[in-house]
Every structure is written in structure tokens, then in C-alpha cells.
N, C-alpha and C. Protein backbone atom coordinates (compact mmCIF):
# COMPACT_ATOMS: atom_id res chain seq x y z
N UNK A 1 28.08 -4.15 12.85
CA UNK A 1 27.28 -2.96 13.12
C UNK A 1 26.33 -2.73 11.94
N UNK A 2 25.26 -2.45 12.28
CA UNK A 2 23.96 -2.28 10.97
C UNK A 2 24.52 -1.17 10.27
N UNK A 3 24.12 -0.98 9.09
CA UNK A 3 23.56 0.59 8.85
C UNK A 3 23.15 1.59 9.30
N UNK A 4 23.39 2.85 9.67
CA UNK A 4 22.69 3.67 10.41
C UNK A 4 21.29 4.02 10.28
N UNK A 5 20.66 3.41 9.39
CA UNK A 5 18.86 3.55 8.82
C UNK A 5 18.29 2.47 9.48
N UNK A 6 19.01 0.94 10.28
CA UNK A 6 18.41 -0.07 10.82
C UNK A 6 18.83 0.25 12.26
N UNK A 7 19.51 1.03 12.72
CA UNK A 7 20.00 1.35 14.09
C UNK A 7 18.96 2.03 14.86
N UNK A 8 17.52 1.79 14.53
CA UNK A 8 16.59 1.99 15.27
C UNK A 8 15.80 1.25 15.59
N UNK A 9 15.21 1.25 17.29
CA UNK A 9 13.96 0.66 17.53
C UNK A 9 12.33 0.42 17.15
N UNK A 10 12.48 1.51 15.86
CA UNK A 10 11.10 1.05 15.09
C UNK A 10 11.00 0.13 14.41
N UNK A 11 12.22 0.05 13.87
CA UNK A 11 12.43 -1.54 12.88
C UNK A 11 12.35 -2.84 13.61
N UNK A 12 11.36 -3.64 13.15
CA UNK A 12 11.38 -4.85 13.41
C UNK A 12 12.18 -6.00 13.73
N UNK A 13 12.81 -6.67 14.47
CA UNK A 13 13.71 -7.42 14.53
C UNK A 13 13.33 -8.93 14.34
N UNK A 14 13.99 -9.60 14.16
CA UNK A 14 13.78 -11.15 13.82
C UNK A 14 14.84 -12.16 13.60
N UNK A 15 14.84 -12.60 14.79
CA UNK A 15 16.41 -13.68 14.98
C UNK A 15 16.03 -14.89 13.87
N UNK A 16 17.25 -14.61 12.88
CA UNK A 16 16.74 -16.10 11.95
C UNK A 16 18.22 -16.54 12.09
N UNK A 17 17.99 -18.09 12.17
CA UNK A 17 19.25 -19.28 11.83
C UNK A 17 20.06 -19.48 10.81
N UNK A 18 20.85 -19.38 10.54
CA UNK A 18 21.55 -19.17 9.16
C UNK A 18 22.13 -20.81 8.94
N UNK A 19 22.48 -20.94 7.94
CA UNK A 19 23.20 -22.82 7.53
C UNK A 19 24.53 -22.80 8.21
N UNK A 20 25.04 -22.08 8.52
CA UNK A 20 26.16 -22.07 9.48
C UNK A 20 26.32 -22.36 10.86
N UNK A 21 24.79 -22.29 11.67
CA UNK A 21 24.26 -22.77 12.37
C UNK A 21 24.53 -21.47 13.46
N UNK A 22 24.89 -20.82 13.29
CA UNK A 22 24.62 -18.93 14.21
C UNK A 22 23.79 -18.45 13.74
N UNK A 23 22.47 -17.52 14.94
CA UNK A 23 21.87 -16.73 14.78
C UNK A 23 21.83 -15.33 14.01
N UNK A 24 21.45 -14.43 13.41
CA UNK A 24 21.41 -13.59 13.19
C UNK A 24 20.67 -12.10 13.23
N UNK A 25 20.68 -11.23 13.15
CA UNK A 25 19.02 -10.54 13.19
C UNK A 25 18.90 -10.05 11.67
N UNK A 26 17.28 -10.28 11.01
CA UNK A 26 17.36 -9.56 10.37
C UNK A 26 15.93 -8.97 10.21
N UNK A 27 15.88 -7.34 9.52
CA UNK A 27 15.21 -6.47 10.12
C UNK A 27 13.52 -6.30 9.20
N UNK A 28 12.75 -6.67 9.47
CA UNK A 28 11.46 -6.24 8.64
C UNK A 28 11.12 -5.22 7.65
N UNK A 29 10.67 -5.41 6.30
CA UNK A 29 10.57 -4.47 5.80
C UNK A 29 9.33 -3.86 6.18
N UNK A 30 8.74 -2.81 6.62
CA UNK A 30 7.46 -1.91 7.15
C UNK A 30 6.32 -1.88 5.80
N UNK A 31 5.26 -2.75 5.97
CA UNK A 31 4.73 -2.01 5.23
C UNK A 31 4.34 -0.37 4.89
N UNK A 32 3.92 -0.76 3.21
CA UNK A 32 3.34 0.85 3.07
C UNK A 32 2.02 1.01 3.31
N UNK A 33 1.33 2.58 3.91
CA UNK A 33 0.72 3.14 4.18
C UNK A 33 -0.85 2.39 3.06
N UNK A 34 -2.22 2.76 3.52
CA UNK A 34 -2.89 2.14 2.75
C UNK A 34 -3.07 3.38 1.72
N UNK A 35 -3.57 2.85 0.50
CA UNK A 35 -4.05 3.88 -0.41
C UNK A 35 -5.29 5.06 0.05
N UNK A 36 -5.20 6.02 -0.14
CA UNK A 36 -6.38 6.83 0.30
C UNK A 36 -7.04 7.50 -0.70
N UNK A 37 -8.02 7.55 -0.74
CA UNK A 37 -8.69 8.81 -1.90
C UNK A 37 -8.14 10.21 -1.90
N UNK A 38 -7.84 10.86 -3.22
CA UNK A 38 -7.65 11.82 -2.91
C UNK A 38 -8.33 12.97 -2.63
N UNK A 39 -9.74 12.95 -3.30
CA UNK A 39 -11.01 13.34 -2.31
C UNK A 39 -11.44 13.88 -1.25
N UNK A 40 -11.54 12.51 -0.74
CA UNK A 40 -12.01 13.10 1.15
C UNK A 40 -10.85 11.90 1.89
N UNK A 41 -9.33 11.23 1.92
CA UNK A 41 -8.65 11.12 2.46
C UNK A 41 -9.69 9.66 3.14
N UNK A 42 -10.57 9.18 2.53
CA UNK A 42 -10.75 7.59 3.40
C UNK A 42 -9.89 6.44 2.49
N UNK A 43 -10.02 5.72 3.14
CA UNK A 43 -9.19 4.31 3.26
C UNK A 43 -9.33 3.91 1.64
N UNK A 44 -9.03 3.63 0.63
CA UNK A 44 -9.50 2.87 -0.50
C UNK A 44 -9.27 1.31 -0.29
N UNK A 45 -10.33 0.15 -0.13
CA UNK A 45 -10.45 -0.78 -0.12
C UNK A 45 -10.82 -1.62 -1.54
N UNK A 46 -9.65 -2.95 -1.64
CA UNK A 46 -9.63 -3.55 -2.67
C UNK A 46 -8.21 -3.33 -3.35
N UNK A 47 -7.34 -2.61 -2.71
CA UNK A 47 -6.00 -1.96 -3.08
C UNK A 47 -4.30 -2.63 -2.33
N UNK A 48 -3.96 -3.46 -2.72
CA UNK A 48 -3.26 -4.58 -1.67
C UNK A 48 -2.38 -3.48 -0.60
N UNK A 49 -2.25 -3.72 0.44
CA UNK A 49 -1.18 -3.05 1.46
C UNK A 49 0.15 -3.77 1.57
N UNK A 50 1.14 -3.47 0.00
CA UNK A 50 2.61 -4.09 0.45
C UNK A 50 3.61 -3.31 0.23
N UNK A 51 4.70 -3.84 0.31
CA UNK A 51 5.91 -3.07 -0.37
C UNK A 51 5.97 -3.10 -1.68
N UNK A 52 6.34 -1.79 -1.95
CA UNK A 52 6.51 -1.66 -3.40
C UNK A 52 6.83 -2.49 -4.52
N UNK A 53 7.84 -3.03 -3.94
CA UNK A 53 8.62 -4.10 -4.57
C UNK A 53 7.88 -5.37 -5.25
N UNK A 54 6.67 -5.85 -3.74
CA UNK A 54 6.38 -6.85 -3.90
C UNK A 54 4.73 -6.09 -4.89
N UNK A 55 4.28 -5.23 -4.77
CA UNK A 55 3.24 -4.58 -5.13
C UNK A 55 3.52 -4.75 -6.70
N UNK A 56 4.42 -4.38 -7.19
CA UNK A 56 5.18 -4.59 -8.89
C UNK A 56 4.94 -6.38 -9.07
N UNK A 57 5.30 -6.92 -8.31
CA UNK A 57 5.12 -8.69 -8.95
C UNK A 57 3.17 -9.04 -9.10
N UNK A 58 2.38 -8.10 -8.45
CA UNK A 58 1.09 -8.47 -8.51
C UNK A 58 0.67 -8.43 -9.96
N UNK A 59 -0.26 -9.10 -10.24
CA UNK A 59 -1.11 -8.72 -11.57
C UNK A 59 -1.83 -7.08 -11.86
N UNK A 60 -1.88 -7.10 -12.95
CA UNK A 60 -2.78 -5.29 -12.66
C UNK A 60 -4.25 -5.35 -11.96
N UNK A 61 -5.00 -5.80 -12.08
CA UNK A 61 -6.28 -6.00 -11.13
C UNK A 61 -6.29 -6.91 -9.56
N UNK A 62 -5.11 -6.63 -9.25
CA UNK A 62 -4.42 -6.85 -8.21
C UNK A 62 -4.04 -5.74 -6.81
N UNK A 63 -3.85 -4.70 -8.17
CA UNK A 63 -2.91 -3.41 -7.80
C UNK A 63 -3.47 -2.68 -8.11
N UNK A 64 -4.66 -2.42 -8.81
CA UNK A 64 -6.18 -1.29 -8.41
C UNK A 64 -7.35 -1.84 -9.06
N UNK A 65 -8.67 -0.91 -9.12
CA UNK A 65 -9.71 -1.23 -9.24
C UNK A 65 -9.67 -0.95 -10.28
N UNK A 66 -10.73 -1.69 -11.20
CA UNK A 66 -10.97 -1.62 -12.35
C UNK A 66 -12.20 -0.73 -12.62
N UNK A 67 -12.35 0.49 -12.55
CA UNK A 67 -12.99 1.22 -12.90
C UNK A 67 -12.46 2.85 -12.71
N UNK A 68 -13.74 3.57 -13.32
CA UNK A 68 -13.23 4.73 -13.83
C UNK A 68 -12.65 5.15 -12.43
N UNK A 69 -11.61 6.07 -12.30
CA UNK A 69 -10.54 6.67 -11.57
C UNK A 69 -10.49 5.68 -10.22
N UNK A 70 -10.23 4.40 -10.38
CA UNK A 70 -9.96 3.38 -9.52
C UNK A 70 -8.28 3.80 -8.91
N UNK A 71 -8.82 3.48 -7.75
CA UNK A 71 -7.15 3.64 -7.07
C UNK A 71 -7.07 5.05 -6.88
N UNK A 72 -7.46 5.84 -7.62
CA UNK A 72 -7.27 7.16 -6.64
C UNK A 72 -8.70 7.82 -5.80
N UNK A 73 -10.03 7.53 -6.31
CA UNK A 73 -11.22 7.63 -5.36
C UNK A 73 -12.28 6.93 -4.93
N UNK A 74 -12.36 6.95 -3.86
CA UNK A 74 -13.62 5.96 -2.97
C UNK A 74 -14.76 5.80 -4.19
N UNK A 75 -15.45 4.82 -3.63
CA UNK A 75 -16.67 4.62 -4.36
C UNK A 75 -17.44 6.31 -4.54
N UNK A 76 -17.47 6.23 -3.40
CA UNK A 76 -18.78 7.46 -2.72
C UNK A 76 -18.63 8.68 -3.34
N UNK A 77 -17.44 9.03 -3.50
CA UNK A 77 -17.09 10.19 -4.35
C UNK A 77 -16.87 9.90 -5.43
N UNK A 78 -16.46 9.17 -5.84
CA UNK A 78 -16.90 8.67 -7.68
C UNK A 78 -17.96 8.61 -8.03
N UNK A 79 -18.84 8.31 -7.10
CA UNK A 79 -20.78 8.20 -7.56
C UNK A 79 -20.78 10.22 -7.53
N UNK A 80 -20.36 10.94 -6.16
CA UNK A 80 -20.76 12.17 -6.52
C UNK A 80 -20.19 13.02 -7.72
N UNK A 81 -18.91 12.78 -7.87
CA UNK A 81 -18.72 13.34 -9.13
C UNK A 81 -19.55 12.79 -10.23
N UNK A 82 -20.13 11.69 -10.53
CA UNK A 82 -20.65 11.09 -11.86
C UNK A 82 -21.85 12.15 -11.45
N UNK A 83 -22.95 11.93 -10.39
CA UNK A 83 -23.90 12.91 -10.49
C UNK A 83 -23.62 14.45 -10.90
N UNK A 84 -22.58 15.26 -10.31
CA UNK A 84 -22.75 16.08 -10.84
C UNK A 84 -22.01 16.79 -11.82
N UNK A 85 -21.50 15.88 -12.71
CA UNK A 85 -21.55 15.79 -14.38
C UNK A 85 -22.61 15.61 -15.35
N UNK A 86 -23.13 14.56 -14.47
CA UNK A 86 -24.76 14.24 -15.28
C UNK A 86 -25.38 15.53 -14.77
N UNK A 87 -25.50 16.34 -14.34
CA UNK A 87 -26.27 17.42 -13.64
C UNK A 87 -26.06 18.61 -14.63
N UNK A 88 -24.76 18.86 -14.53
CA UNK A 88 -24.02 19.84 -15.26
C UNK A 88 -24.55 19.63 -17.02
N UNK A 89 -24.54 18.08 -17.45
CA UNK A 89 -24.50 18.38 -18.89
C UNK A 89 -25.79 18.47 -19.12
N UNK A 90 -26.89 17.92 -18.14
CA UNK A 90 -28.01 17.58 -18.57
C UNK A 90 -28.95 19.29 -18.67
């Protein structure tokens, strides 16, 4: 009997062969959600979509952008905040 956290139909299933030569099931881990800006809530692209786990073995320019507040906002709103800083000091 599974665990009661795999005893659902959202989880993925996947009959694999074991060296014993019986089937087994075992269950997919779900990826995570994509990164979003915190901004205006669009997609951040360039940001890998995995499990955590495997997200930790990446390199750091792997696992966000290399620039100012990379990984937490879109381009588009990083350009508007830079303008209106330059606005503000100028």
C-alpha cells in the first residue's frame, strides 16, 4: 500500500521492471511551478522549470539571470523601474 500522499490520481504513474524481474509502479515527481515576476506576475524566462532538488545540482547561471534583480523581475519591469529612478534622481 503507498503512502497516503501517493494514493492519488494526480500523481503520475509509471510501471518500471525491477532486476527481480516484477513490475512495479513508481510515482513522478511534479514539476515546480515556473518562476514569475513579482511585479506584474508574467512568466520569467531563462529560469530552469525543475524540482528543487535537481534545481540545487545546476550551476548558478543556470538557476537565474545574471543581472540586476534577475529571477525575481521580467525584463520589462526592470527597464521601468531603471527609468524611473533615472527620472527621480535626474
Amino acid at each position: 500500500m503507498p503512502k497516503p500522499s501517493l494514493r492519488t490520481r494526480s500523481k503520475k504513474r509509471v510501471q518500471k521492471r525491477v532486476p527481480g524481474g516484477r513490475t512495479t509502479i513508481h510515482f513522478k515527481k511534479e514539476k515546480s511551478k515556473p518562476a514569475k515576476c513579482s511585479r506584474c506576475g508574467q512568466m520569467l524566462h531563462g529560469i530552469s522549470r525543475c524540482h528543487p532538488s535537481e534545481l540545487r545540482k545546476l550551476t548558478r547561471s543556470q538557476r537565474r539571470i545574471m543581472r540586476m534583480y534577475g529571477g525575481q523581475l521580467c525584463a520589462s519591469c526592470l527597464r521601468e523601474l531603471l527609468k524611473e529612478a533615472v527620472r527621480i534622481a535626474a
